[in-house]
Protein backbone atom coordinates (compact mmCIF):
# COMPACT_ATOMS: atom_id res chain seq x y z
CA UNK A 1 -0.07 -4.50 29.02
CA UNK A 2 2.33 -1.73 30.40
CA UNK A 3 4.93 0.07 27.87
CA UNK A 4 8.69 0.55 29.59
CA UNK A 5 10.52 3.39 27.68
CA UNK A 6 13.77 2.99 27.93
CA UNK A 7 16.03 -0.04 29.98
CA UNK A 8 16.33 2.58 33.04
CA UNK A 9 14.95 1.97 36.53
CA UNK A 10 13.82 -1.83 35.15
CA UNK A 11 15.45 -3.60 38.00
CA UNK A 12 12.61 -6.05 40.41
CA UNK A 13 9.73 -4.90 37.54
CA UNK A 14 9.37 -8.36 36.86
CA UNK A 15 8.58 -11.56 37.81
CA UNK A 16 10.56 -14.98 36.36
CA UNK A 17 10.26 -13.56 33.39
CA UNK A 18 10.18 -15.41 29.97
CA UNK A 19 11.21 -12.64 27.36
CA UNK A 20 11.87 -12.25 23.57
CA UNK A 21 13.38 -9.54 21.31
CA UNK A 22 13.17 -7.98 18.56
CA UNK A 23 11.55 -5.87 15.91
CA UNK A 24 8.60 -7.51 15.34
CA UNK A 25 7.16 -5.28 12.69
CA UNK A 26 3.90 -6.21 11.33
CA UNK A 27 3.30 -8.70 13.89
CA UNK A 28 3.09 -11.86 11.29
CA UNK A 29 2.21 -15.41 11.70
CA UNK A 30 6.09 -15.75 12.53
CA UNK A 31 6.02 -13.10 15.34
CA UNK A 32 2.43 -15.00 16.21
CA UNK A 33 4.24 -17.85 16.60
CA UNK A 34 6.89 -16.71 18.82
CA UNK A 35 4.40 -14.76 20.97
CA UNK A 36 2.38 -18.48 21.76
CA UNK A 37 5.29 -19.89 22.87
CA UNK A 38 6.57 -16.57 25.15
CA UNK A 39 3.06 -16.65 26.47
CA UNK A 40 2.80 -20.72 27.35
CA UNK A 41 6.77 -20.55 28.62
CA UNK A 42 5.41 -17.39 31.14
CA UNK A 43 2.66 -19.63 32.48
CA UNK A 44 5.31 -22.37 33.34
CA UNK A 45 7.32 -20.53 35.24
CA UNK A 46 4.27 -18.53 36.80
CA UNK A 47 6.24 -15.24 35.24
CA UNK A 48 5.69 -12.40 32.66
CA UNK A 49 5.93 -12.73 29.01
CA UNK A 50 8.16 -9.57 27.84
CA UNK A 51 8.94 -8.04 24.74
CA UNK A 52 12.53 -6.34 24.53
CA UNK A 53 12.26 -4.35 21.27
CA UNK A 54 13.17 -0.90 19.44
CA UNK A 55 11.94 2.09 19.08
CA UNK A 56 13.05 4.01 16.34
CA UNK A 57 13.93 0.70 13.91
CA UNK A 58 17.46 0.20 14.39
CA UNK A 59 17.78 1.03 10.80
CA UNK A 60 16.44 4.07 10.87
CA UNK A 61 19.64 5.27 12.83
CA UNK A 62 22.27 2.98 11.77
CA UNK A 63 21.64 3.65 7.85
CA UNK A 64 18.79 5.58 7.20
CA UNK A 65 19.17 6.15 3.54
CA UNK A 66 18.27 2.36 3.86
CA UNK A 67 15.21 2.36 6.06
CA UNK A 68 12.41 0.52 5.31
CA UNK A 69 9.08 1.58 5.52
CA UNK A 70 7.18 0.49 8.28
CA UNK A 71 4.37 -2.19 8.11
CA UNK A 72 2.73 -1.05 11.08
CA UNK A 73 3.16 2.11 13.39
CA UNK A 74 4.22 1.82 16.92
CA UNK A 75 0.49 2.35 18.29
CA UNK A 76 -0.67 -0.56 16.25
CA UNK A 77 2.24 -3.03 16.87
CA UNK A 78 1.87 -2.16 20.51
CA UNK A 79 -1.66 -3.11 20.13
CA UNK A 80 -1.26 -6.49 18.58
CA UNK A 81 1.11 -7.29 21.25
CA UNK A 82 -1.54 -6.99 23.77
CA UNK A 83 -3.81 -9.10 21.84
CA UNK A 84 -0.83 -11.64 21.92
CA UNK A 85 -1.83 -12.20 25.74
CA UNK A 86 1.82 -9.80 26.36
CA UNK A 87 2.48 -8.84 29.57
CA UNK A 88 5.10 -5.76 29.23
CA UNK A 89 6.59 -4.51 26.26
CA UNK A 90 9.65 -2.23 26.59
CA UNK A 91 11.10 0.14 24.12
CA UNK A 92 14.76 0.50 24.10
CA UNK A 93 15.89 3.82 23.36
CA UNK A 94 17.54 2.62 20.45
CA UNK A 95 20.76 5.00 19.98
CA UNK A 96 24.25 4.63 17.82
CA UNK A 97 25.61 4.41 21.46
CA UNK A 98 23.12 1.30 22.12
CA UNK A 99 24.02 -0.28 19.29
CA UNK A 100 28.15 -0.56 20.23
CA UNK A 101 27.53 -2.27 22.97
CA UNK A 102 28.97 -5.39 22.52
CA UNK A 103 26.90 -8.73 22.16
CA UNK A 104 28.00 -10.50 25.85
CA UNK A 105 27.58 -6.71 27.56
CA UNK A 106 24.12 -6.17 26.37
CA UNK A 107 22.76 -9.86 27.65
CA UNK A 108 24.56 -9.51 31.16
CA UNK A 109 23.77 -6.24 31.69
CA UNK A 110 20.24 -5.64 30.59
CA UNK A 111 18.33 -9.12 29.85
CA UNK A 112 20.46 -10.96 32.92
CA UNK A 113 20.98 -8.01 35.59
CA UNK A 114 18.51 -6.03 34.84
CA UNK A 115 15.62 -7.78 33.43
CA UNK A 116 16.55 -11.13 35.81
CA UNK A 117 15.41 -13.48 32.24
CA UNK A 118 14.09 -17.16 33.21
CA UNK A 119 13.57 -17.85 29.69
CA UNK A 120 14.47 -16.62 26.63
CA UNK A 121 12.79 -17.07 23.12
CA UNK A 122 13.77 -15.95 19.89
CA UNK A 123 12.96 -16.32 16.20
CA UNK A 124 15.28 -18.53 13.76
CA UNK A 125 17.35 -15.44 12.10
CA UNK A 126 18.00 -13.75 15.62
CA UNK A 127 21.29 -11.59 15.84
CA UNK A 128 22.29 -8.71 18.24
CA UNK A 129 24.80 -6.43 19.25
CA UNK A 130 27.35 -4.36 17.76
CA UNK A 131 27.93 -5.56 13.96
CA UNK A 132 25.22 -8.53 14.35
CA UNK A 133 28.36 -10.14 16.62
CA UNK A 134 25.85 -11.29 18.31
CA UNK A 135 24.17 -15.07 17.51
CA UNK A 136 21.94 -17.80 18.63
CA UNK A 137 24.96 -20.01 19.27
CA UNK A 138 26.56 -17.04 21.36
CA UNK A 139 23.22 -16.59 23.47
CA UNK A 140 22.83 -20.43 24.14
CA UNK A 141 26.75 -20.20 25.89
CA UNK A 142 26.08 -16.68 27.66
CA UNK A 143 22.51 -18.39 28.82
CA UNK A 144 24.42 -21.31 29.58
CA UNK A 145 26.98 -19.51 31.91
CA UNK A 146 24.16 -17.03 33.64
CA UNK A 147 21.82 -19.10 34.01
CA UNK A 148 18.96 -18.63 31.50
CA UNK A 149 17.65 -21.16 29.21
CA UNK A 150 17.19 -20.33 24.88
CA UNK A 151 14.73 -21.40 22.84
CA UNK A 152 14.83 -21.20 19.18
CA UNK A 153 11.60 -20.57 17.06
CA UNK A 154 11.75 -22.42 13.47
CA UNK A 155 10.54 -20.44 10.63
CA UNK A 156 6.98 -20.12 9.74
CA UNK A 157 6.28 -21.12 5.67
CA UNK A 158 3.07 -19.96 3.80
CA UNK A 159 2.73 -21.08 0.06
CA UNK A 160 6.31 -22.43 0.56
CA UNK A 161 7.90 -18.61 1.49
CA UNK A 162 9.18 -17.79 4.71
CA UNK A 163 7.23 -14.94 6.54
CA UNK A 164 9.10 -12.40 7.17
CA UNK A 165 8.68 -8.62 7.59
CA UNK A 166 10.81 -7.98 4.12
CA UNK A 167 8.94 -10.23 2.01
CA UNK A 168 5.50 -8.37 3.55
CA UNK A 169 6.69 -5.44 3.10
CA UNK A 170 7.95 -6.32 -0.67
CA UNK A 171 4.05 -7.32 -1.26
CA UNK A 172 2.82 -4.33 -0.24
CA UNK A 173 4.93 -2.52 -2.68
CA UNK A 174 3.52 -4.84 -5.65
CA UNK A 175 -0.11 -4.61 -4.33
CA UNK A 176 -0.46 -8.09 -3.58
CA UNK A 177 -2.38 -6.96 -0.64
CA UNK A 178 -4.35 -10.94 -0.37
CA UNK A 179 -0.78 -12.82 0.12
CA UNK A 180 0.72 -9.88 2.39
CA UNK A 181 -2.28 -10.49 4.23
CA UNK A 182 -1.46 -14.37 4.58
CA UNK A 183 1.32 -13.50 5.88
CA UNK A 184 0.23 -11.48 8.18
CA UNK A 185 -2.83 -13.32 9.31
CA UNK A 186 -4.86 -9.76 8.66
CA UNK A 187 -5.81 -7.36 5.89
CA UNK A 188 -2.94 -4.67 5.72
CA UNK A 189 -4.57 -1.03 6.69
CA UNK A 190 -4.24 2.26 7.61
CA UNK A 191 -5.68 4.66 9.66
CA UNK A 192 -6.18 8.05 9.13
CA UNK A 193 -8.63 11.39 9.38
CA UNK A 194 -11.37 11.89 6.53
CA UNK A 195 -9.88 15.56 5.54
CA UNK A 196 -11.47 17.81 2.38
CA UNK A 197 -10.71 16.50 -1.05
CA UNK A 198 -11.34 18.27 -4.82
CA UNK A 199 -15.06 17.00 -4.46
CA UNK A 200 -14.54 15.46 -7.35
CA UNK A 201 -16.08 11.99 -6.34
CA UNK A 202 -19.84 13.50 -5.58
CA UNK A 203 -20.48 15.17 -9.47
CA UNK A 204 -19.65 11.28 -10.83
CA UNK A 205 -21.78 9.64 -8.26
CA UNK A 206 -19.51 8.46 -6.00
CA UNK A 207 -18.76 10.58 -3.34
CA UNK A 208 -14.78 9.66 -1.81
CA UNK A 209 -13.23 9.85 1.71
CA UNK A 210 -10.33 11.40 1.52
CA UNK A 211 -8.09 10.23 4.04
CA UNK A 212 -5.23 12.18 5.83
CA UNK A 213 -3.03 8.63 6.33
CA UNK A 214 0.09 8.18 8.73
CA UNK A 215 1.10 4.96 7.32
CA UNK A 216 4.45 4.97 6.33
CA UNK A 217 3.69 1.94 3.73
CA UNK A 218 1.14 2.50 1.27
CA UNK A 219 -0.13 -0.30 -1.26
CA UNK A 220 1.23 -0.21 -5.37
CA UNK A 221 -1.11 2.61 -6.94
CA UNK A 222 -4.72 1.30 -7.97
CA UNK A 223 -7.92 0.54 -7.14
CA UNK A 224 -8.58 -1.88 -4.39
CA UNK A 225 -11.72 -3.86 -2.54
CA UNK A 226 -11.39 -2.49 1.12
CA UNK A 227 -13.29 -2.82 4.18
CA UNK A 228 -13.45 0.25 6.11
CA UNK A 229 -14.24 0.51 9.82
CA UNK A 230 -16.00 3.61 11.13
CA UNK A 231 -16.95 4.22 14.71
CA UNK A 232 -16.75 0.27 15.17
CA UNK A 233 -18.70 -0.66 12.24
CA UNK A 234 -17.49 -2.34 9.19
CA UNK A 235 -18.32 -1.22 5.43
CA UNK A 236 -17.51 -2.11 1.76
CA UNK A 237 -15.30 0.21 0.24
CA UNK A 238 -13.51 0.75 -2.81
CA UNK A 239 -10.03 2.65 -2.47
CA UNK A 240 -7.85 4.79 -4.88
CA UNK A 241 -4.62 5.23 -4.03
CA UNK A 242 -2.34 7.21 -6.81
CA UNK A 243 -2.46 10.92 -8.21
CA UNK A 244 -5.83 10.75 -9.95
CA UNK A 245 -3.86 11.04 -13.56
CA UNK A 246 -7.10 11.83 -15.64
CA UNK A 247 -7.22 15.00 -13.89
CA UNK A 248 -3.64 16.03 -13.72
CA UNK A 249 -3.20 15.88 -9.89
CA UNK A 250 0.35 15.68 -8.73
CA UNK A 251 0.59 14.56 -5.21
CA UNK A 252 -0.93 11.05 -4.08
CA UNK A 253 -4.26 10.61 -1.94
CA UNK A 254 -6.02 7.93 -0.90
CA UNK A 255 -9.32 8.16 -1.49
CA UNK A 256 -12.37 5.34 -0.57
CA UNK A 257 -16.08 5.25 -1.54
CA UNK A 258 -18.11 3.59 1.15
CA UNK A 259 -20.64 1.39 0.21
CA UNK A 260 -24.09 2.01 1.84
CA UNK A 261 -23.28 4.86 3.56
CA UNK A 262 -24.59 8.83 3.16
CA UNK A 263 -23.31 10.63 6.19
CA UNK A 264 -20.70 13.40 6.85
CA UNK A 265 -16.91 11.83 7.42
CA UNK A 266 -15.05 15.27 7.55
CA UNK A 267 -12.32 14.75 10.82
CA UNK A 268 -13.62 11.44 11.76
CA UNK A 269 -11.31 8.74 11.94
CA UNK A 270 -11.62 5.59 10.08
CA UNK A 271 -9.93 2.28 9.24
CA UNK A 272 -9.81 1.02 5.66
CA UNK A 273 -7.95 -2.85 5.17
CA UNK A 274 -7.00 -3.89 1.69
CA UNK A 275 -8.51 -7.28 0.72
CA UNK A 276 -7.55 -7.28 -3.12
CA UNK A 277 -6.20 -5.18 -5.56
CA UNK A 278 -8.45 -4.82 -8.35
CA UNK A 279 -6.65 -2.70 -11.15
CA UNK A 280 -3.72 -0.15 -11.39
CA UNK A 281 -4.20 3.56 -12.41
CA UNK A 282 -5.25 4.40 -15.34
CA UNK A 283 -6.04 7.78 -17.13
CA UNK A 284 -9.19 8.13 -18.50
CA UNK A 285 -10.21 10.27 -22.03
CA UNK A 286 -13.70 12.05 -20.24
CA UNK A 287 -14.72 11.77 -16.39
CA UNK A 288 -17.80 10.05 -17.85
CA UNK A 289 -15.40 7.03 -19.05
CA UNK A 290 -13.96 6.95 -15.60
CA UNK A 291 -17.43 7.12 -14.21
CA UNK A 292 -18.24 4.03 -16.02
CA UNK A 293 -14.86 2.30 -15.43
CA UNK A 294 -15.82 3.16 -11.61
CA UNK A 295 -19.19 1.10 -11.72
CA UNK A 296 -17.80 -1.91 -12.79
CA UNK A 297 -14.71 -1.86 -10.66
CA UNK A 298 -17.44 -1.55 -7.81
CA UNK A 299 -19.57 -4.05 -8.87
CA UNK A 300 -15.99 -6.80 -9.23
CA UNK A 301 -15.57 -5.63 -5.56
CA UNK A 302 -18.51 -6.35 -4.38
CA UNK A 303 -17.96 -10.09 -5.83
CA UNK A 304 -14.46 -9.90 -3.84
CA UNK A 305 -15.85 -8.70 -0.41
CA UNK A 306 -18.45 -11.62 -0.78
CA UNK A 307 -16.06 -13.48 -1.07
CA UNK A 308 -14.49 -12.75 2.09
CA UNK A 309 -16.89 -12.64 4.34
CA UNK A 310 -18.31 -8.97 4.13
């Protein structure tokens, strides 16, 4: 898949193409769905399937006391488009000046002139251009007059809840890491570097990874059953995230024992997805109590990774 940066120099890049936009974080089942369709609309027209999105979230510059946190880095989303069968993805250098353009400039200019659309798909709750003006009816009549045909994605429903990034994202936060991961159609991770901890973890008998994380979203503090990838193989795990209260720590880690597994993880990089949270934090009287709290939590994850599938 090739990355565009910017909408400069775009002009004859691109074959018929069928394109959608937005921001797409998380890549869920409703961005899945989208992506089929892009994909399958491509093919008929013998084009590209394009993604026109944002990079930073257009929140993050229009109100940024307001931005969320991100379900998925760039790297990752960029990724998972890929391994949509995605063509191109391009990143629009999204600026304060970007966002006053108005609605009918943006789609003439950029997805008509410059882009030369065939096709254009977008999810149920679309809007663009300065103030939202922009809308699905207003897209259908500017397609209508250039030349470019609209399709409209219905929602996707899980459990009777729309998928959304916001509702993901609000799961997360709770912990509910198994129906965030519904909705994603994956276990929520994060990746980061195995960096030196208190080596606390070894003296109880369970020696931690302590992971140096980039992820902007983090899981509700608490224990968790994780599976944890490391140089392309996949182990148990159980993961603390929170600021280890029995020993009066202040700032929060995340911190996974690896089932099975004895060797040196100091600057290696590894993968750990949340399957289920299994308990919040709690502050234990003796690190012998937490010891034993830390045996059964392990053996109630084990259960939970048998459970799916590992």
């Amino acid at each position: 898949m090739k990355v565009y940066r910017g909408v400069e120099a775009l002009e004859g890049k691109f074959h018929s193409p069928a394109v959608t936009l937005g921001n797409f974080d998380g890549v869920h089942m409703g961005h899945r769905k989208i992506f089929k369709q892009l994909r399958a609309r491509a093919d008929e027209l013998g084009g590209d399937a394009l993604i026109f999105t944002f990079d930073p979230h257009p929140i993050k510059v229009l109100r940024p006391d307001e931005s969320p946190r991100l379900i998925s880095p760039l790297s990752e989303k960029l990724k998972l488009f890929e391994e949509s069968g995605i063509d191109a993805a391009i990143l629009a250098d999204f600026t304060k000046a970007f966002a006053a353009q108005h609605p009918a400039h943006f789609v003439r200019d950029i997805i008509y002139n410059t882009i030369k659309a065939k096709h254009v798909i977008v999810g149920h709750d679309f809007t663009f251009g300065k103030g939202k003006e922009g809308t699905i009816d207003s897209l259908k009549k500017l397609g209508e007059e250039l030349g470019f045909l609209v399709e409209v994605i219905s929602a996707v429903k899980i459990d009777g809840q729309i998928v959304s990034s916001t509702r993901i994202r609000e799961l997360i936060r709770q912990g509910e890491v198994k129906e965030a991961g519904k909705l994603l159609g994956r276990y929520h991770h994060l990746e980061g570097k195995v960096i030196e901890g208190h080596g606390r973890g070894k003296p109880l008998g369970f020696p931690t990874a302590n992971i140096d994380y980039q992820a902007e979203l983090l899981p509700k503090d608490g224990v968790y059953a994780t599976k944890v990838e490391i140089d392309g193989l996949t182990y148990g795990g159980a993961t603390n995230i929170g600021t280890n209260p029995t020993f009066g720590d202040k700032e929060r880690s995340v911190e996974t024992y690896i089932f099975d597994f004895n060797e040196s993880l100091y600057n290696k990089m590894i993968n750990v997805s949340f399957v289920e949270r299994i308990r919040g934090e709690i502050t234990f009287k003796s690190p012998e109590a937490l010891s034993e709290q830390i045996s059964k939590d392990i053996s109630r994850i084990k259960t939970v990774l048998r459970g799916a599938g590992h």
